[in-house]
N, C-alpha and C. Protein backbone atom coordinates (compact mmCIF):
# COMPACT_ATOMS: atom_id res chain seq x y z
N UNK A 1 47.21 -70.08 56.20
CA UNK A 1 48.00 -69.24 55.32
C UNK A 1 48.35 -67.96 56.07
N UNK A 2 50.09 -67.60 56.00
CA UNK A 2 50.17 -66.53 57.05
C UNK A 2 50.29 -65.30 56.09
N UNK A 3 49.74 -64.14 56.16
CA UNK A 3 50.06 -63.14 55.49
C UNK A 3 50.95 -61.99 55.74
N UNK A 4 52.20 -61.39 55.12
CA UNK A 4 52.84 -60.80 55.83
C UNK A 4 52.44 -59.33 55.63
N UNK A 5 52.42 -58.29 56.66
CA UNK A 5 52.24 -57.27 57.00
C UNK A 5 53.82 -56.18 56.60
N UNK A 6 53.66 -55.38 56.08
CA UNK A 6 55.42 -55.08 55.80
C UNK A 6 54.68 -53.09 56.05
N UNK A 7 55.56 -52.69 56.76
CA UNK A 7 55.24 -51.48 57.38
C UNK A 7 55.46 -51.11 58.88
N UNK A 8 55.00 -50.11 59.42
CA UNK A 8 55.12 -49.90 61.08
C UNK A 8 53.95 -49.89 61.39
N UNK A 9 54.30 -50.47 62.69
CA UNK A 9 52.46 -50.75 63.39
C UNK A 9 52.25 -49.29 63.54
N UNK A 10 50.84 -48.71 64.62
CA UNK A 10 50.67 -47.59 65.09
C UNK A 10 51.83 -47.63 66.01
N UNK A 11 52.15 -48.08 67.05
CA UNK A 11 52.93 -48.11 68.35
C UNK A 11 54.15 -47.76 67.67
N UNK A 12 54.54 -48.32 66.48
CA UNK A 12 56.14 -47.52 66.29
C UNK A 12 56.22 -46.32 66.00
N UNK A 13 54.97 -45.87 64.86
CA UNK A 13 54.81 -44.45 64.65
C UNK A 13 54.82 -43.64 66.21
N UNK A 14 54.12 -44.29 67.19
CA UNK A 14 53.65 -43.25 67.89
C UNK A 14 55.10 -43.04 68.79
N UNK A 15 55.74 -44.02 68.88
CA UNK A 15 56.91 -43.73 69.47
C UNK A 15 57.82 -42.96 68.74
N UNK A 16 57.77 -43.07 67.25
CA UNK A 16 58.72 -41.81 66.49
C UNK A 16 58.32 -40.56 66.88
N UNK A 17 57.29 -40.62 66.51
CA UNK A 17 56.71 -39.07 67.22
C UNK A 17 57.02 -38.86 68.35
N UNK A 18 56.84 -39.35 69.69
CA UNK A 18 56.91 -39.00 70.66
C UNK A 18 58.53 -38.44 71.13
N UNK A 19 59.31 -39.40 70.48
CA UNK A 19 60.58 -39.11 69.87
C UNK A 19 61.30 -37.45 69.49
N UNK A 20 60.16 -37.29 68.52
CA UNK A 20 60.43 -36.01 67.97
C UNK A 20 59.94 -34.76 68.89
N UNK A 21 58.99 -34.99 69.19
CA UNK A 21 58.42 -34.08 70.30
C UNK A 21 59.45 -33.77 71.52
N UNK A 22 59.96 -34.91 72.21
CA UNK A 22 60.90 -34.69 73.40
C UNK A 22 62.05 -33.48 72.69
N UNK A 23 62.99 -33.80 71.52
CA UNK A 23 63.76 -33.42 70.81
C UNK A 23 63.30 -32.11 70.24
N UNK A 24 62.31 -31.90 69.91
CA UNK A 24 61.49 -30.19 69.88
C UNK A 24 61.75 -29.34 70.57
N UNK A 25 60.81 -29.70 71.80
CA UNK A 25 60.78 -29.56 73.34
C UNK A 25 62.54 -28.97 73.78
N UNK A 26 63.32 -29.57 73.54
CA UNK A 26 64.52 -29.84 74.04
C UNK A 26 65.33 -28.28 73.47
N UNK A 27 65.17 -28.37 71.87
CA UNK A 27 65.62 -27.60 71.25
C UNK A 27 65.17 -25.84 71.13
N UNK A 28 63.81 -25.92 71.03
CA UNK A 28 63.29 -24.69 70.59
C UNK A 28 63.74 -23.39 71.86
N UNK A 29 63.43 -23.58 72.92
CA UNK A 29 63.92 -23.05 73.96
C UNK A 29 65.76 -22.48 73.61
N UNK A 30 66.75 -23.79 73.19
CA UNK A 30 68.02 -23.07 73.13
C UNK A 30 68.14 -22.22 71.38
N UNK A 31 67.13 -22.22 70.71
CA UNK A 31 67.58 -21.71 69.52
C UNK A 31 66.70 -19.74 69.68
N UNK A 32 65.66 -20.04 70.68
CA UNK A 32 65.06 -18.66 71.50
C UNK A 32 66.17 -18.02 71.96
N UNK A 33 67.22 -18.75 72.88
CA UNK A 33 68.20 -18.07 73.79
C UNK A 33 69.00 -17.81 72.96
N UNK A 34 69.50 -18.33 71.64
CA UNK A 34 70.56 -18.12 70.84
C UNK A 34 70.16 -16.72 69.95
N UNK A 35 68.85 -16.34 69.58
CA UNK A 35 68.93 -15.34 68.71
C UNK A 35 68.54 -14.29 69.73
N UNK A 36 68.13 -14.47 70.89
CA UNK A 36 68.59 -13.44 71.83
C UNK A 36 69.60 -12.78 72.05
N UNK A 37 70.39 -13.95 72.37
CA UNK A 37 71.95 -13.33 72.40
C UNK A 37 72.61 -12.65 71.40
N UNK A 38 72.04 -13.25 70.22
CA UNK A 38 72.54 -12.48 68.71
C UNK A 38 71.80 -11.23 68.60
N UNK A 39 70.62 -10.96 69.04
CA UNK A 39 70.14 -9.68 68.83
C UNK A 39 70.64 -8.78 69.96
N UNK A 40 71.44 -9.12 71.22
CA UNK A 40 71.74 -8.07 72.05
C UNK A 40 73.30 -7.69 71.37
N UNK A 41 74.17 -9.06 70.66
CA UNK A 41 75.64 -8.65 70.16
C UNK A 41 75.21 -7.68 68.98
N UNK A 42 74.11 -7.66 68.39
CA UNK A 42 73.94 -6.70 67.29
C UNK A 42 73.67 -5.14 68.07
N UNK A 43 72.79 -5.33 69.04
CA UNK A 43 72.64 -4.15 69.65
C UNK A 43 73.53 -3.41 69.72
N UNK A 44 74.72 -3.92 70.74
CA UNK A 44 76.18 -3.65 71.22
C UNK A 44 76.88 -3.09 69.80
N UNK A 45 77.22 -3.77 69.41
CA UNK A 45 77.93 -3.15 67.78
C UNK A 45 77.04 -2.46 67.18
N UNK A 46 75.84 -2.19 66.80
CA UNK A 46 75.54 -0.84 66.53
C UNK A 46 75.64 -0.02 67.04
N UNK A 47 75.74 0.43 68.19
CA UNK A 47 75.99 1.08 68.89
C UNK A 47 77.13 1.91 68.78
N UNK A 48 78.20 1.06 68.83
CA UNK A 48 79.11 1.10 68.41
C UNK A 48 79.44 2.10 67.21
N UNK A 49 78.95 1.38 66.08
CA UNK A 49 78.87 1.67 64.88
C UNK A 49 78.42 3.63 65.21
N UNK A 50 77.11 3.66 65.74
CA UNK A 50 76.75 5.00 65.68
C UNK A 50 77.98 5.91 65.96
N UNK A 51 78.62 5.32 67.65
CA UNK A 51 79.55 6.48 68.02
C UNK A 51 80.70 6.72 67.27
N UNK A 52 81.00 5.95 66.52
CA UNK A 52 81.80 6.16 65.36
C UNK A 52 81.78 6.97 64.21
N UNK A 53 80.21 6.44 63.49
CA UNK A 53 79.18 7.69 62.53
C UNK A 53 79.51 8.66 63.15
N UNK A 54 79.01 9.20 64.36
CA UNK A 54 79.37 10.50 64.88
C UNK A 54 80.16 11.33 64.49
N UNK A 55 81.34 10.29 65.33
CA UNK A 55 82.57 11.14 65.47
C UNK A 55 83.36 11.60 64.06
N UNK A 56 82.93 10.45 63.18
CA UNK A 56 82.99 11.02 61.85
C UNK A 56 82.51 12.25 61.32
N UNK A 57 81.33 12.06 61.36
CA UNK A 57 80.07 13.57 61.06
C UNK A 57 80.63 14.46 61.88
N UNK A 58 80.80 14.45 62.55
CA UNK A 58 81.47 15.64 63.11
C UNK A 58 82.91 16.23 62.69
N UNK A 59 83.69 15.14 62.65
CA UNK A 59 85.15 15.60 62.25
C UNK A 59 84.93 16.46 60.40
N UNK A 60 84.02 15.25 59.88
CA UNK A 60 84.02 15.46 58.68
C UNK A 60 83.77 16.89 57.78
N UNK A 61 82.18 17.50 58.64
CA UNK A 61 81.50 18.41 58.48
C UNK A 61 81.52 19.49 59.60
N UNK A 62 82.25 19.52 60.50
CA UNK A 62 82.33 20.68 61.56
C UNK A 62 81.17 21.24 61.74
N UNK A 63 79.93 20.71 61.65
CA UNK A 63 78.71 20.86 62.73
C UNK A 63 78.34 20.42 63.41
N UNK A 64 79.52 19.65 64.55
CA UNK A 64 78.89 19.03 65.48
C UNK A 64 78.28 17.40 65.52
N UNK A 65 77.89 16.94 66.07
CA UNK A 65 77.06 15.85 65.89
C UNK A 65 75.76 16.02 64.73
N UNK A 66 75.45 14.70 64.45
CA UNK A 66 73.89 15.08 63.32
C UNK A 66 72.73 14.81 64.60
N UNK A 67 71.89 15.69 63.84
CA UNK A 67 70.31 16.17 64.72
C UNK A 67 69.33 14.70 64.89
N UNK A 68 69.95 13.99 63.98
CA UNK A 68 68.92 12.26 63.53
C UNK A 68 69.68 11.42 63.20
N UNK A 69 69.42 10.34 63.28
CA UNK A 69 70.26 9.25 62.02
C UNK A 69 69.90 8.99 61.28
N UNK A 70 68.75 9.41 60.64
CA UNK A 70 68.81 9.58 59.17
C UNK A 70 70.17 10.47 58.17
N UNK A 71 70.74 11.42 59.17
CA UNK A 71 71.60 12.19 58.84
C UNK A 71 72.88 11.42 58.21
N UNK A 72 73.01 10.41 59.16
CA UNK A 72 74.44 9.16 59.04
C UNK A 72 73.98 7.78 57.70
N UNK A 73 73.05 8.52 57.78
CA UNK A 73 72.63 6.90 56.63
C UNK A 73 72.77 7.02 54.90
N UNK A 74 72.57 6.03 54.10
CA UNK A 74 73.21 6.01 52.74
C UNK A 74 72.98 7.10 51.98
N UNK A 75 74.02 7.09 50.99
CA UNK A 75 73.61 8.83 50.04
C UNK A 75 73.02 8.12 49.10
N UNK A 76 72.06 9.16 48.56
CA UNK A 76 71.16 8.64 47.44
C UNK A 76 72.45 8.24 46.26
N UNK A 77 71.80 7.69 45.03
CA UNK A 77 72.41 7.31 44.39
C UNK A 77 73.15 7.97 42.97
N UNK A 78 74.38 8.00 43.23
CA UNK A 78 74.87 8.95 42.49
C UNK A 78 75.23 10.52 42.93
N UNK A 79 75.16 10.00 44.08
CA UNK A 79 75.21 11.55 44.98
C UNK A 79 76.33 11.30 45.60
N UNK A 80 77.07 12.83 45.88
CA UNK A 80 78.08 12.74 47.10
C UNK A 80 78.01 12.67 48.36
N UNK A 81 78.23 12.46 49.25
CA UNK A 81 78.04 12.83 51.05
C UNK A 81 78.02 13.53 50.91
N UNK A 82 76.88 13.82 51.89
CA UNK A 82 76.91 15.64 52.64
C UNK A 82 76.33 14.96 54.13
N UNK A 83 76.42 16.52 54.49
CA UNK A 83 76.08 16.50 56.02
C UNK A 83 74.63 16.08 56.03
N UNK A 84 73.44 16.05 55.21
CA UNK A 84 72.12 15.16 55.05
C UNK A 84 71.91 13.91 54.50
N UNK A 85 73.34 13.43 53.98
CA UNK A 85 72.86 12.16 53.88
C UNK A 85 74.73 11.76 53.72
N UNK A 86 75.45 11.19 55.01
CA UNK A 86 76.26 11.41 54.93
C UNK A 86 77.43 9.71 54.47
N UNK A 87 75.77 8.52 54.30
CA UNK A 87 76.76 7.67 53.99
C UNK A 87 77.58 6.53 54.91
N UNK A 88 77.25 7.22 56.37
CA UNK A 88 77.85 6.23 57.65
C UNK A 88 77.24 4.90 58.39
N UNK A 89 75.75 4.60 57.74
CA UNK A 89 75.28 4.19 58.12
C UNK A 89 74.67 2.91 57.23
N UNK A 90 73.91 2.06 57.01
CA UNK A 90 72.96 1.17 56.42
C UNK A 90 71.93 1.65 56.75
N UNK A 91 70.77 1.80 55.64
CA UNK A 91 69.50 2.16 55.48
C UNK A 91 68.90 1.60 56.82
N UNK A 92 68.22 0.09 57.48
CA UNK A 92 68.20 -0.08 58.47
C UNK A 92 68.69 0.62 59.92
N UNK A 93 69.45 0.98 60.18
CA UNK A 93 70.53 1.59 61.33
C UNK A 93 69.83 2.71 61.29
N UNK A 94 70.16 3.46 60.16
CA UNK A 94 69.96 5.19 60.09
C UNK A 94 68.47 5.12 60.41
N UNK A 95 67.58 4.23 60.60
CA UNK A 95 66.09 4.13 60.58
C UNK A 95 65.61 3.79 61.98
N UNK A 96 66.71 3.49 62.07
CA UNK A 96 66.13 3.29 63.82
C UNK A 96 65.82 2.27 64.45
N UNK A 97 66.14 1.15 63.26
CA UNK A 97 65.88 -0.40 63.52
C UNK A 97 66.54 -1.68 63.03
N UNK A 98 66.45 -2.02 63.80
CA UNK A 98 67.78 -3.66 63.10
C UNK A 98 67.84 -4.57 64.20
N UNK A 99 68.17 -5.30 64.08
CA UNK A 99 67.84 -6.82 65.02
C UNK A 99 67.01 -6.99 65.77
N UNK A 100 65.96 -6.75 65.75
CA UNK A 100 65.23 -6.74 66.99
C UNK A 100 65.17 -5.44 68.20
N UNK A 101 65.61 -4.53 68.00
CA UNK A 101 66.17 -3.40 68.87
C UNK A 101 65.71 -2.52 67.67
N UNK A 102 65.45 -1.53 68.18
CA UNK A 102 64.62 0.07 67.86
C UNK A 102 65.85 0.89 68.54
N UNK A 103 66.36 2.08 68.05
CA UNK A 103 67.72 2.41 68.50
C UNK A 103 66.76 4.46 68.72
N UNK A 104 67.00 4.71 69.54
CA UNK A 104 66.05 6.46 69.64
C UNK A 104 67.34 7.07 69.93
N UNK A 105 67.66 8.04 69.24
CA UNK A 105 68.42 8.76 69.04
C UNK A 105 68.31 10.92 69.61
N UNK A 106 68.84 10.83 70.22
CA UNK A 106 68.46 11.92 70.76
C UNK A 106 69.58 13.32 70.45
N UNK A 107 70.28 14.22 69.53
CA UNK A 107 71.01 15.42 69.60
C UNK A 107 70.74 16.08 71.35
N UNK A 108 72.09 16.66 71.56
CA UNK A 108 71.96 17.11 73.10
C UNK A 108 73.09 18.44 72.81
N UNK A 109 73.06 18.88 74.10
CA UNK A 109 74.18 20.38 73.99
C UNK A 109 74.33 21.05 72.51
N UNK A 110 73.05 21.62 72.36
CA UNK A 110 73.32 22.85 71.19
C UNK A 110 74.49 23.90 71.95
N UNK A 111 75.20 24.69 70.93
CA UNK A 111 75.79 25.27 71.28
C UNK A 111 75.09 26.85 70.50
N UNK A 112 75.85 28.15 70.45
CA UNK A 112 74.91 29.81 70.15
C UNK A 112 74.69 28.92 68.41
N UNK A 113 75.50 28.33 67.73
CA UNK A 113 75.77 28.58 66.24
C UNK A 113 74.84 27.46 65.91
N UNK A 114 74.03 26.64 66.81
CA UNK A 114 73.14 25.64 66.40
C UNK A 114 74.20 24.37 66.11
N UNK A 115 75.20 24.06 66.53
CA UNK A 115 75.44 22.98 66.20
C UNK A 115 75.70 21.63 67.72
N UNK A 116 74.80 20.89 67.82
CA UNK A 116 75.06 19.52 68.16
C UNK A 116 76.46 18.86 69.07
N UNK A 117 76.54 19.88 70.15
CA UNK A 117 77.85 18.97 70.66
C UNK A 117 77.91 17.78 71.97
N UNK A 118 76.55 17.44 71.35
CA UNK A 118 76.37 15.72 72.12
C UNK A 118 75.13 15.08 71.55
N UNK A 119 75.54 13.98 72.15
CA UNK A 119 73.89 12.80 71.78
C UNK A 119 74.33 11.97 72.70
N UNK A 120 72.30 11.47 72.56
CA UNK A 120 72.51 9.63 73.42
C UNK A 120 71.62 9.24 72.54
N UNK A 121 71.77 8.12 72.79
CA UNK A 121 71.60 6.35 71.87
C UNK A 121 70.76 5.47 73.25
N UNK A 122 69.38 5.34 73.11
CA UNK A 122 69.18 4.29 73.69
C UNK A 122 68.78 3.24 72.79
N UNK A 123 69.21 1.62 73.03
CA UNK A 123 68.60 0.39 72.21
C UNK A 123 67.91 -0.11 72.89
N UNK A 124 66.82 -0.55 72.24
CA UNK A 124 65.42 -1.10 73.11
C UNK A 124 64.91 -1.93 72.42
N UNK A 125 64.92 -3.21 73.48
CA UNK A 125 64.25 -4.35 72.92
C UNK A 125 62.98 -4.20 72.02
N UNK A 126 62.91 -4.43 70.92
CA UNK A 126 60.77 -4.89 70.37
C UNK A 126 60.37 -4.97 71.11
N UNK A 127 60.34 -6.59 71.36
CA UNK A 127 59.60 -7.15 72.24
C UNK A 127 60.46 -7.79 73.55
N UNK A 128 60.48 -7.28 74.73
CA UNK A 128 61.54 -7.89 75.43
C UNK A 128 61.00 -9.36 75.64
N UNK A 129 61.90 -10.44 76.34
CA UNK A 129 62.10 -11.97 76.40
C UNK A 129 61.88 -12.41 74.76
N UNK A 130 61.48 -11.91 73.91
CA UNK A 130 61.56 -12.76 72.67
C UNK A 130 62.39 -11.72 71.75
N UNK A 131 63.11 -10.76 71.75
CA UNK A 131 64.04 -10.13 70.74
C UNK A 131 64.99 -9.76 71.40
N UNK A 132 65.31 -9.76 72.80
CA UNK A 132 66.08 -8.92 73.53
C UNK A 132 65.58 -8.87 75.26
N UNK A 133 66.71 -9.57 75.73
CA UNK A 133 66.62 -9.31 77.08
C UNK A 133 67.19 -7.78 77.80
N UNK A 134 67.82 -6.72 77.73
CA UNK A 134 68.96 -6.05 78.08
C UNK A 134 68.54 -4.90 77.53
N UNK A 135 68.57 -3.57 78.04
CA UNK A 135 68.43 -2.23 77.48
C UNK A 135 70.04 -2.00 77.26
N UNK A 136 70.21 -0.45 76.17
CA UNK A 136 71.16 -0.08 76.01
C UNK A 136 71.75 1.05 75.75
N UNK A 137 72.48 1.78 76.07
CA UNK A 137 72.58 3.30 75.85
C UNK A 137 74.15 3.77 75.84
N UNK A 138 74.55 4.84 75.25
CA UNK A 138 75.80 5.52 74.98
C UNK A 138 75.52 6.72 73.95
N UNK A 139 76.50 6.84 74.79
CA UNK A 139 76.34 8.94 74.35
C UNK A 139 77.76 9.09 74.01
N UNK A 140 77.92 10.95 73.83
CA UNK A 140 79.06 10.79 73.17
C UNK A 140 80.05 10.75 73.92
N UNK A 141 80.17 9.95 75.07
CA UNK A 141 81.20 9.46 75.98
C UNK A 141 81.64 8.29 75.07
N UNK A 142 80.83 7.69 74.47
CA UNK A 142 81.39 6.04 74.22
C UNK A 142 81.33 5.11 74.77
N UNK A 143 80.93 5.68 75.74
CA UNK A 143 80.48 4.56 77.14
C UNK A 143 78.88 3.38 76.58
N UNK A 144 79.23 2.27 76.62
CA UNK A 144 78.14 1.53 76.39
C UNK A 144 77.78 1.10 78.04
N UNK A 145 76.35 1.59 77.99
CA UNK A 145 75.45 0.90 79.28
C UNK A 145 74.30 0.37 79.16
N UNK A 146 74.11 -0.49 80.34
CA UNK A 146 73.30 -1.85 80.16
C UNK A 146 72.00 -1.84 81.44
N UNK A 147 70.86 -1.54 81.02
CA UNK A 147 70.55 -2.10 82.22
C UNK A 147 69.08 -3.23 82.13
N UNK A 148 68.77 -3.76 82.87
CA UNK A 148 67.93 -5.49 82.27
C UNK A 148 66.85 -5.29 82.82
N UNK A 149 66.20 -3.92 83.20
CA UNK A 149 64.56 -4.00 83.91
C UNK A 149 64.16 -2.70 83.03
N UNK A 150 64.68 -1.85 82.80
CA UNK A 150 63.83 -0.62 82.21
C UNK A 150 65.26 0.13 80.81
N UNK A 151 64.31 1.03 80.53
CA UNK A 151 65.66 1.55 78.89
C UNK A 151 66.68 2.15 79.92
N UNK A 152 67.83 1.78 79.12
CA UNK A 152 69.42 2.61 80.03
C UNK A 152 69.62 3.50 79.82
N UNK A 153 70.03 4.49 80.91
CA UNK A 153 71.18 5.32 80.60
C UNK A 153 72.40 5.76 81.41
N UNK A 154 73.20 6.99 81.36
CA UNK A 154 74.36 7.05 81.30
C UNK A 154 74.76 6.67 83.14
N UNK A 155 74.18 6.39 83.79
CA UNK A 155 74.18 6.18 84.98
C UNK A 155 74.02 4.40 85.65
N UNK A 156 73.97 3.85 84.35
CA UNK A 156 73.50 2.46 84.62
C UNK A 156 75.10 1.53 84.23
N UNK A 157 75.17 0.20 84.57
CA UNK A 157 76.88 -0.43 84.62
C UNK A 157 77.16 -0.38 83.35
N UNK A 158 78.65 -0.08 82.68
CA UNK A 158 78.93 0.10 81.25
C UNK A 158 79.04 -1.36 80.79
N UNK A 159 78.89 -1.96 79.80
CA UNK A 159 79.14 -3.17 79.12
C UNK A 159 80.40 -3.16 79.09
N UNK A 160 81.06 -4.58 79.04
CA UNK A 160 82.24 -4.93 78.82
C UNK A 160 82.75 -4.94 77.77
N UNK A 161 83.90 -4.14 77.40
CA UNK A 161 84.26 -3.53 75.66
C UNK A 161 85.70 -4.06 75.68
């Protein structure tokens, strides 16, 4: 009397698996490199974004650049812009953090009347190889610079804009 067996032996399971593993293996590595790359294009456009805030805050309020970016970030609610909370920014950004990149913000060239007529912006990986390969920096040139061993600045090759 033959009895039939209806299912997968071990050997097929173990070959599905093994299956899946190669295909893991294969993948995880390009989906690492992919949100890399997405956290340095976020870098770049915030960046961006700031020298813009700026040049706003400045045109807007004729003091110059702001001292922080907290200065550029959302107005409380029900409030108007002002020069302390001026609205240019997303809560994140104005904080100093977003994609993976920590953004340090520095006011430069006080002038006699106390007002702000420069800054630099460096973006810095978290954790570099897993949030960000690439440092980043721009001041109020506009100039975005890049450099891939230590944090950038205004002396290092400009990114391609």
């Amino acid at each position: 009397m033959r009895t039939s067996n209806k299912g997968f032996s071990l050997m097929e399971l173990l070959i599905v698996v093994a299956i899946i593993l190669i295909i893991a293996a294969i993948a995880i590595p390009n989906l690492m490199s992919s949100r890399i790359a997405a956290n340095q294009a976020s870098a770049i456009q915030s960046l961006r974004t700031i020298g813009t805030a700026e040049v706003t805050y400045s045109s807007t309020y004729g003091v110059g650049f702001s001292s922080n970016l907290s200065q550029l970030g959302p107005v409380p609610s029900g409030a108007q812009p002002t020069s302390n909370a001026a609205g240019l920014l997303d809560d994140l950004l104005s904080a100093g953090v977003k994609s993976g990149y920590t953004f340090v913000y520095t006011p430069t060239l006080l002038d006699p009347l106390g007002h702000y007529n420069g800054f630099t912006v460096q973006a810095n990986p978290n954790v570099v190889g897993q949030t960000g390969l690439n440092y980043y920096y721009v001041d109020q040139n506009d100039v975005i610079c890049q450099n891939s061993t230590a944090p950038a600045s205004s002396t290092d090759s400009p990114v391609a804009q």
